[in-house]
PDB file of N, CA and C in Angstrom:
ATOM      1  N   UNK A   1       6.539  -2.523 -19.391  1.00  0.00           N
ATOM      2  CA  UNK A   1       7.280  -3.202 -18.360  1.00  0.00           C
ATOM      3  C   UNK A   1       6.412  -4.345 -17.829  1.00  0.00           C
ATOM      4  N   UNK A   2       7.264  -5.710 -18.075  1.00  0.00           N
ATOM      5  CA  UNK A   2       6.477  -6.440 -17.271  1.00  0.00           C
ATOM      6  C   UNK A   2       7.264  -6.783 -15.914  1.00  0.00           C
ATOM      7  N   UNK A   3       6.020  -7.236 -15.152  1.00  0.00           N
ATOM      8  CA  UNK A   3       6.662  -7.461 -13.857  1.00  0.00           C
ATOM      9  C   UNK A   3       5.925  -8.690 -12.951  1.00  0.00           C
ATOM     10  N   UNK A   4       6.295  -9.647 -11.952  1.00  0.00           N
ATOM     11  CA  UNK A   4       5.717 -10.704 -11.257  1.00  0.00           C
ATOM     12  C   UNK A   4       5.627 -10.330  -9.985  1.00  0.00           C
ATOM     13  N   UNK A   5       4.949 -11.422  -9.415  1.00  0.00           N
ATOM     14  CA  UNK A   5       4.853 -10.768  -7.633  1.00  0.00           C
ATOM     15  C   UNK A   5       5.774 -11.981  -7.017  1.00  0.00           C
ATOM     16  N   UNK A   6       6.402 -11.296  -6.117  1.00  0.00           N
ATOM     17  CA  UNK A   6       7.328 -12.204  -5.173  1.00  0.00           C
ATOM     18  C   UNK A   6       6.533 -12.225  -4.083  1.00  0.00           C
ATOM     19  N   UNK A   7       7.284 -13.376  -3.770  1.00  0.00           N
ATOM     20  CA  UNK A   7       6.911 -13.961  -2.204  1.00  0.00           C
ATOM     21  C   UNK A   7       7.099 -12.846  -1.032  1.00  0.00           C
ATOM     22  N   UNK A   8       6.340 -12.648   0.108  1.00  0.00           N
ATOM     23  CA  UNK A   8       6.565 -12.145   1.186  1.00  0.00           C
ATOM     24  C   UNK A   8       5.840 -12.470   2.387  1.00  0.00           C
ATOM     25  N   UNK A   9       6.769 -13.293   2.956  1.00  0.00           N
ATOM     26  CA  UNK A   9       5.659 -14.108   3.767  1.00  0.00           C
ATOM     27  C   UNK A   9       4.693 -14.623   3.534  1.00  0.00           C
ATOM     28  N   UNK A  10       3.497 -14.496   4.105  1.00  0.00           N
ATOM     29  CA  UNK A  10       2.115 -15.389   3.427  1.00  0.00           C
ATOM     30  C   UNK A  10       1.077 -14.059   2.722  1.00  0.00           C
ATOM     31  N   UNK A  11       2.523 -13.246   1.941  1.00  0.00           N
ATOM     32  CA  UNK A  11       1.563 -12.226   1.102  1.00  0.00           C
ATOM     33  C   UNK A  11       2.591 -12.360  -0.200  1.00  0.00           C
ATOM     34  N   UNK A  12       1.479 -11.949  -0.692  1.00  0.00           N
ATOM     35  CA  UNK A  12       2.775 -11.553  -2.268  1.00  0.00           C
ATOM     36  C   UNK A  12       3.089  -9.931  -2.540  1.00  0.00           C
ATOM     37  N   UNK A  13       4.161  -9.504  -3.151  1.00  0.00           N
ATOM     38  CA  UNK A  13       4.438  -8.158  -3.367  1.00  0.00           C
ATOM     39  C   UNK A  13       5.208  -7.637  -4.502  1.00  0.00           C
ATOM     40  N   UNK A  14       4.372  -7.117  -5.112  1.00  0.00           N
ATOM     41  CA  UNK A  14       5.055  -6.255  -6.118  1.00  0.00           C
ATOM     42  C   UNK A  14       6.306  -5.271  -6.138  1.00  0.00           C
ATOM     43  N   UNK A  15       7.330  -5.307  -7.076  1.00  0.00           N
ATOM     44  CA  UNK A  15       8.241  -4.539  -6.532  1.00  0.00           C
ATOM     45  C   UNK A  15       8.440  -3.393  -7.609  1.00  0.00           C
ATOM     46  N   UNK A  16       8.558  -2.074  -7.442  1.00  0.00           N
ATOM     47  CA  UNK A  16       8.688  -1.312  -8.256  1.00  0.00           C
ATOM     48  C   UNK A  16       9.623  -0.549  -8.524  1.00  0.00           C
ATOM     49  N   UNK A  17      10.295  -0.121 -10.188  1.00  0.00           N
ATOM     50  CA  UNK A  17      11.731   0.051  -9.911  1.00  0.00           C
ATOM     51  C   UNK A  17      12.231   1.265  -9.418  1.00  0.00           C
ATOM     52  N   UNK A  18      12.924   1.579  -9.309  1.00  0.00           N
ATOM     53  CA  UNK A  18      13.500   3.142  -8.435  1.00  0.00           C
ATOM     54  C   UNK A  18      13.044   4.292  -9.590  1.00  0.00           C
ATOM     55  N   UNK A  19      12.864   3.815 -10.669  1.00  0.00           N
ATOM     56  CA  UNK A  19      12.965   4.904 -11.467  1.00  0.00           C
ATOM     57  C   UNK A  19      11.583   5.401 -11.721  1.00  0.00           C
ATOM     58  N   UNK A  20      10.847   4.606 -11.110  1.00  0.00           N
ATOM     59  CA  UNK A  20       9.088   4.463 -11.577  1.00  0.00           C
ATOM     60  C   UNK A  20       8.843   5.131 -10.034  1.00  0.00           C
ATOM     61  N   UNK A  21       9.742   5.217  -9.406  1.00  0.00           N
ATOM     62  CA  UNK A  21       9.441   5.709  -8.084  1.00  0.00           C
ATOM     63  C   UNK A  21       9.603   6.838  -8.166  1.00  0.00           C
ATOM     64  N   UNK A  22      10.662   7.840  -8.771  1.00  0.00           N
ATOM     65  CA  UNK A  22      11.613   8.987  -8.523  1.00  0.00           C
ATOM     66  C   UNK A  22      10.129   9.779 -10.115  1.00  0.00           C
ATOM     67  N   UNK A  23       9.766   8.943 -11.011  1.00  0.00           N
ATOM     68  CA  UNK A  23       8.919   9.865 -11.888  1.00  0.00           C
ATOM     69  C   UNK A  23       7.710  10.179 -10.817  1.00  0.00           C
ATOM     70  N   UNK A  24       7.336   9.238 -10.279  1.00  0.00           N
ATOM     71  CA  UNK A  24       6.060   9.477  -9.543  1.00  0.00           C
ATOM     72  C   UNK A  24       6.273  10.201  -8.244  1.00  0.00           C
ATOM     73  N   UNK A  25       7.250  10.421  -7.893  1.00  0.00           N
ATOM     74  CA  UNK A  25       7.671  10.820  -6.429  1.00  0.00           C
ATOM     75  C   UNK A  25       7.428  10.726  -5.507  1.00  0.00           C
ATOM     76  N   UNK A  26       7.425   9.463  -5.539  1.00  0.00           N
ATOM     77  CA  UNK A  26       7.277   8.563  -3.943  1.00  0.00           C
ATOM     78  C   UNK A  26       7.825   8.159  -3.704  1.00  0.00           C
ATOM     79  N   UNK A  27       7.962   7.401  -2.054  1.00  0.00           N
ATOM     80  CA  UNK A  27       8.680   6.625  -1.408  1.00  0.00           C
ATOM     81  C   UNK A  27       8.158   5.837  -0.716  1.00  0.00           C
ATOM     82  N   UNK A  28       9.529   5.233   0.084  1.00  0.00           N
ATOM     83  CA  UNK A  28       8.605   3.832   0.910  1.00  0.00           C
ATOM     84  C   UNK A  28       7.674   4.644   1.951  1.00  0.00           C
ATOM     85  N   UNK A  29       7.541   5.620   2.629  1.00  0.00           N
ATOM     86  CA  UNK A  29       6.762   6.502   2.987  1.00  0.00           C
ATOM     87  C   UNK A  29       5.089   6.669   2.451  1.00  0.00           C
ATOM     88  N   UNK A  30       5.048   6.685   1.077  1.00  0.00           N
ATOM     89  CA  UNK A  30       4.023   7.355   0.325  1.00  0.00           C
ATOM     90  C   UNK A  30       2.778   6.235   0.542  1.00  0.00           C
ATOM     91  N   UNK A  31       1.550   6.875   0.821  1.00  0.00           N
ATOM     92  CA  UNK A  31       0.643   5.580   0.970  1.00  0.00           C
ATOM     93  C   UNK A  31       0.010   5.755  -0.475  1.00  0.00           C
ATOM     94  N   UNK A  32      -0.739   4.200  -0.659  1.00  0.00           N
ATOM     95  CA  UNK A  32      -1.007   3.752  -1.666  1.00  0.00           C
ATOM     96  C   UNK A  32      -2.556   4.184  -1.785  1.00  0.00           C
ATOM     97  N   UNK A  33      -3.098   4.270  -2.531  1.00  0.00           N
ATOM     98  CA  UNK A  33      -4.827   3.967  -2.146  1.00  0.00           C
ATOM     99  C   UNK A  33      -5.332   2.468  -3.896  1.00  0.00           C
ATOM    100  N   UNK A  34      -5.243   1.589  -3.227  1.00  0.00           N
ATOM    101  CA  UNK A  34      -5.399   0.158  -3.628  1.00  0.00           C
ATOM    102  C   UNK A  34      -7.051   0.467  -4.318  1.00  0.00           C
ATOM    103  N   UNK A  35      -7.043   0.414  -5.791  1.00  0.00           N
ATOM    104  CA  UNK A  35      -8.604  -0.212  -6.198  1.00  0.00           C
ATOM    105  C   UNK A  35      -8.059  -0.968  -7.150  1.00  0.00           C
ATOM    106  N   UNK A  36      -9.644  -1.354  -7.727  1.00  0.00           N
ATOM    107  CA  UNK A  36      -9.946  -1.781  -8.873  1.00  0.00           C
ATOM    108  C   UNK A  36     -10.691  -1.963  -9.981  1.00  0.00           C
ATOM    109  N   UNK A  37     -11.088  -2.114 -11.065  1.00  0.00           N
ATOM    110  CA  UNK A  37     -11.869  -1.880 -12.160  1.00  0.00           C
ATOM    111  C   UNK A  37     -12.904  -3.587 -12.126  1.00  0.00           C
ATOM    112  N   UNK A  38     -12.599  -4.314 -11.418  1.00  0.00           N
ATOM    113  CA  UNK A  38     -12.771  -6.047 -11.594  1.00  0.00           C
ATOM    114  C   UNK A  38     -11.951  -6.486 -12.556  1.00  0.00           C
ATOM    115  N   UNK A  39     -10.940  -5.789 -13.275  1.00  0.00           N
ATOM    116  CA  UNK A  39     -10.146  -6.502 -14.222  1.00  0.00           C
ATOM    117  C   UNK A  39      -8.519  -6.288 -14.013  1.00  0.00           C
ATOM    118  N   UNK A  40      -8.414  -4.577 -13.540  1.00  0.00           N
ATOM    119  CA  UNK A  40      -6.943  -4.009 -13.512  1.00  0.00           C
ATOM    120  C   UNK A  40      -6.889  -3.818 -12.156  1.00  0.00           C
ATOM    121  N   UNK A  41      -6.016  -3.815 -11.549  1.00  0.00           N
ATOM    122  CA  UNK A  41      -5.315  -3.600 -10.361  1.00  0.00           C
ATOM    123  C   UNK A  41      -4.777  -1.886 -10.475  1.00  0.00           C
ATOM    124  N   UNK A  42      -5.361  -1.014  -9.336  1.00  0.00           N
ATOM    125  CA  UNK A  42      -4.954   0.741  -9.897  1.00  0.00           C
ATOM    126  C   UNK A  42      -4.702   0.475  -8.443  1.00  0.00           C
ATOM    127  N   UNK A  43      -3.170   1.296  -8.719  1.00  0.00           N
ATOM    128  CA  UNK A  43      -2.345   2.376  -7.963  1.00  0.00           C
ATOM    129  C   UNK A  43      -2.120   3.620  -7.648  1.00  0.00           C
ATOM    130  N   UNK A  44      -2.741   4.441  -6.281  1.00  0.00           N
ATOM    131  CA  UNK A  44      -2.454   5.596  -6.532  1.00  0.00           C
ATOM    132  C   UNK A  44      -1.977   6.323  -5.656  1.00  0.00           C
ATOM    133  N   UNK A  45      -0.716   6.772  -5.444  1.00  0.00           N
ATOM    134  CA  UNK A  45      -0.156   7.187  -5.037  1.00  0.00           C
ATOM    135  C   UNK A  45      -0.880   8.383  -4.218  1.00  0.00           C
ATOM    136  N   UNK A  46      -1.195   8.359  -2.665  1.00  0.00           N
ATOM    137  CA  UNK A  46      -1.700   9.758  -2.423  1.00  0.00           C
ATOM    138  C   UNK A  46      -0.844  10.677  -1.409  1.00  0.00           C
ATOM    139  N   UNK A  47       0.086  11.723  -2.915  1.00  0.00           N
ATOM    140  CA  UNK A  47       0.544  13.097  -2.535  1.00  0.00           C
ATOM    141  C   UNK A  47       0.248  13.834  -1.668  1.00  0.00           C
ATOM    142  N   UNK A  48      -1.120  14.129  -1.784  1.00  0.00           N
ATOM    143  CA  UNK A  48      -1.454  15.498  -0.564  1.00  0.00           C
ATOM    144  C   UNK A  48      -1.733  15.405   0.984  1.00  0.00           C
ATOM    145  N   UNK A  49      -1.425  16.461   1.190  1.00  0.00           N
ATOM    146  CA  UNK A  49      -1.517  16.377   2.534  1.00  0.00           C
ATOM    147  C   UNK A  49      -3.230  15.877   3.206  1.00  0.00           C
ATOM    148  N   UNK A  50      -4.291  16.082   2.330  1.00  0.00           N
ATOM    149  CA  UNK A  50      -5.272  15.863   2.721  1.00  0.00           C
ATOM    150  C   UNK A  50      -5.124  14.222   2.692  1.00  0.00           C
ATOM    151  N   UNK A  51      -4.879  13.743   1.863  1.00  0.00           N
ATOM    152  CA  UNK A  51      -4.593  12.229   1.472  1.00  0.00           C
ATOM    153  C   UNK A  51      -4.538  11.446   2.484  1.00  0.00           C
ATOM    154  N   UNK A  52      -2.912  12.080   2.959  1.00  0.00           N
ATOM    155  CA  UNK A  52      -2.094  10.959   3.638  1.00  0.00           C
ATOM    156  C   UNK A  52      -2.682  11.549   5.515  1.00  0.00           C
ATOM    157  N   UNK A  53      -3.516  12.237   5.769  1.00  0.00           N
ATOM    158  CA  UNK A  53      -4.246  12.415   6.698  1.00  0.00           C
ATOM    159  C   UNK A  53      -5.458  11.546   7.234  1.00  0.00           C
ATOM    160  N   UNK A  54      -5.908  11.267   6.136  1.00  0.00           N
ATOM    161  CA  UNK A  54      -6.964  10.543   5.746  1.00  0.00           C
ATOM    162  C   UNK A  54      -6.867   8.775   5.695  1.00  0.00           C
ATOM    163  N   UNK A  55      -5.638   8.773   5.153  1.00  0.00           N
ATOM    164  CA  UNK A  55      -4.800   7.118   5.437  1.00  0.00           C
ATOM    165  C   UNK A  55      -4.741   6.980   6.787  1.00  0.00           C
ATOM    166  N   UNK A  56      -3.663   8.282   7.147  1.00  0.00           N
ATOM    167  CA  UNK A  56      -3.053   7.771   8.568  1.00  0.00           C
ATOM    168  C   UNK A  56      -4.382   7.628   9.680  1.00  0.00           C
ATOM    169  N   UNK A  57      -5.579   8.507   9.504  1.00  0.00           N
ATOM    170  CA  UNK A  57      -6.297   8.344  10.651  1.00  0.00           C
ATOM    171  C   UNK A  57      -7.179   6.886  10.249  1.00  0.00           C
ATOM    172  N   UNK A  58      -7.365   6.758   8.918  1.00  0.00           N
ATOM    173  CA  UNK A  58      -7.961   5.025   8.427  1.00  0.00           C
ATOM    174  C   UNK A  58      -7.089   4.120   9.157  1.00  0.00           C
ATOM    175  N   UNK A  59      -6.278   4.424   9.157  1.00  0.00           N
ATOM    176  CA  UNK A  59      -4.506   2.758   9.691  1.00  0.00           C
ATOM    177  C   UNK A  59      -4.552   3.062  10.944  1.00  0.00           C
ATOM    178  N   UNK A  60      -5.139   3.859  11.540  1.00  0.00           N
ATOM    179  CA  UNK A  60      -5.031   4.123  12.694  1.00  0.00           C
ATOM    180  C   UNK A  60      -6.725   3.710  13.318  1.00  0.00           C
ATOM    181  N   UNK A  61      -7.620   4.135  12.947  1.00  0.00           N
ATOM    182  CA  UNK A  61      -8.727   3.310  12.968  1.00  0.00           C
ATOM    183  C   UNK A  61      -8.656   1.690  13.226  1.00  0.00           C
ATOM    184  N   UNK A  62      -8.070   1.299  11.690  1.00  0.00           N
ATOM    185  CA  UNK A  62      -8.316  -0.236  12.051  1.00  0.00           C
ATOM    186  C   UNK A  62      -7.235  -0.702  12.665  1.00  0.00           C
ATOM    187  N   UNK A  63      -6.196  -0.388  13.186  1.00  0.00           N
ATOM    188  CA  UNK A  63      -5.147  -0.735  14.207  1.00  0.00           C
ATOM    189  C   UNK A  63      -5.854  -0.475  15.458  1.00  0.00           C
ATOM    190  N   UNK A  64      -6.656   0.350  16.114  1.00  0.00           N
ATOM    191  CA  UNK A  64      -7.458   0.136  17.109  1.00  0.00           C
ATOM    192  C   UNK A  64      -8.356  -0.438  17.389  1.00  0.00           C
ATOM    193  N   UNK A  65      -9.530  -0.935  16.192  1.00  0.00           N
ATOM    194  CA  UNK A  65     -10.266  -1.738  15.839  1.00  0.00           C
ATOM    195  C   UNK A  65      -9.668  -3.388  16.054  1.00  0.00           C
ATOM    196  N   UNK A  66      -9.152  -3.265  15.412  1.00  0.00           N
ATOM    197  CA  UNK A  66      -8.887  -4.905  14.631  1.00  0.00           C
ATOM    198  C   UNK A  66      -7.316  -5.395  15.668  1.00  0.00           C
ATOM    199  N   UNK A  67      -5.772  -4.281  16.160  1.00  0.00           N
ATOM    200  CA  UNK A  67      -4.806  -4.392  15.709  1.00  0.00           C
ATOM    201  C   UNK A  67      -4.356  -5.962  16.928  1.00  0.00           C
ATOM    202  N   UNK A  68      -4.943  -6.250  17.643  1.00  0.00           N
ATOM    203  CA  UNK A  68      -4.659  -8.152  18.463  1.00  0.00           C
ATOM    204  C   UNK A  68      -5.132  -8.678  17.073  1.00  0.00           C
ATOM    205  N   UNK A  69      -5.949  -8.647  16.975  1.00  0.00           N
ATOM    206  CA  UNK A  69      -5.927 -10.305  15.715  1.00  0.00           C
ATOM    207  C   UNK A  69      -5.193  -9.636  14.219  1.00  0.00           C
ATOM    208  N   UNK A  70      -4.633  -8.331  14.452  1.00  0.00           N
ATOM    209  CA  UNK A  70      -4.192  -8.495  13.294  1.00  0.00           C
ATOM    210  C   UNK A  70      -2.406  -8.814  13.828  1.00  0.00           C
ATOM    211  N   UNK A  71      -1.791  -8.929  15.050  1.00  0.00           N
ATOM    212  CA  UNK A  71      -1.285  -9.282  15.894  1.00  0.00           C
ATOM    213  C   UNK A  71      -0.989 -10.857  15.530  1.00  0.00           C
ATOM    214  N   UNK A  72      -2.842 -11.207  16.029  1.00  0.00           N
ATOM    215  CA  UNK A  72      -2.329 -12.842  16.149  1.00  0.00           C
ATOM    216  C   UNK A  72      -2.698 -13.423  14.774  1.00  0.00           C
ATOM    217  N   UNK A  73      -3.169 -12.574  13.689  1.00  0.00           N
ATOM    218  CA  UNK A  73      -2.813 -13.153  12.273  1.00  0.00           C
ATOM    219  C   UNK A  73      -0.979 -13.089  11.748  1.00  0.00           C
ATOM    220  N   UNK A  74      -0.772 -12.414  12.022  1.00  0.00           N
ATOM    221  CA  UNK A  74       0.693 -12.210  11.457  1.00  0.00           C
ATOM    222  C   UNK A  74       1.821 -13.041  12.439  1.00  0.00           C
ATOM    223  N   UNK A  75       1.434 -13.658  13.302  1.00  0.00           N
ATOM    224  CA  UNK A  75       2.492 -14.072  14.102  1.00  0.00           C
ATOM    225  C   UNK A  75       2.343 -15.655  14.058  1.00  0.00           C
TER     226      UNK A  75
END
């Protein structure tokens, strides 16, 4: 499958199809954990409950940290 990145605002975004969603079993819900190799772009979906604990208190970190200029970046 190939695929391009669309526009979204002053980001770009990949879109993935429903069916690549429903094998992997995620949703718009599911957080991502973003790396990379320096060459490939990896996706990984994190399932567990330890995971998405671990996101939410990270997004929640830098939303207290950072979340005015990330405020007055986006606006």
């Amino acid at each position: 499958m190939i695929k391009t990145l669309s526009k979204h605002g002053n980001s770009l975004a990949l879109v993935i199809d429903q069916g690549v969603l429903d094998l992997l079993k995620v949703d718009a819900d599911t957080p991502f954990e973003v790396t990379t190799d320096g060459r490939n772009l990896i996706l990984s979906p994190l399932n567990d409950r330890k995971g998405r604990r671990r996101f939410k208190a990270a997004l929640a970190d830098v939303n207290r940290k950072h979340g005015r200029l990330l405020k007055r970046l986006a606006g």
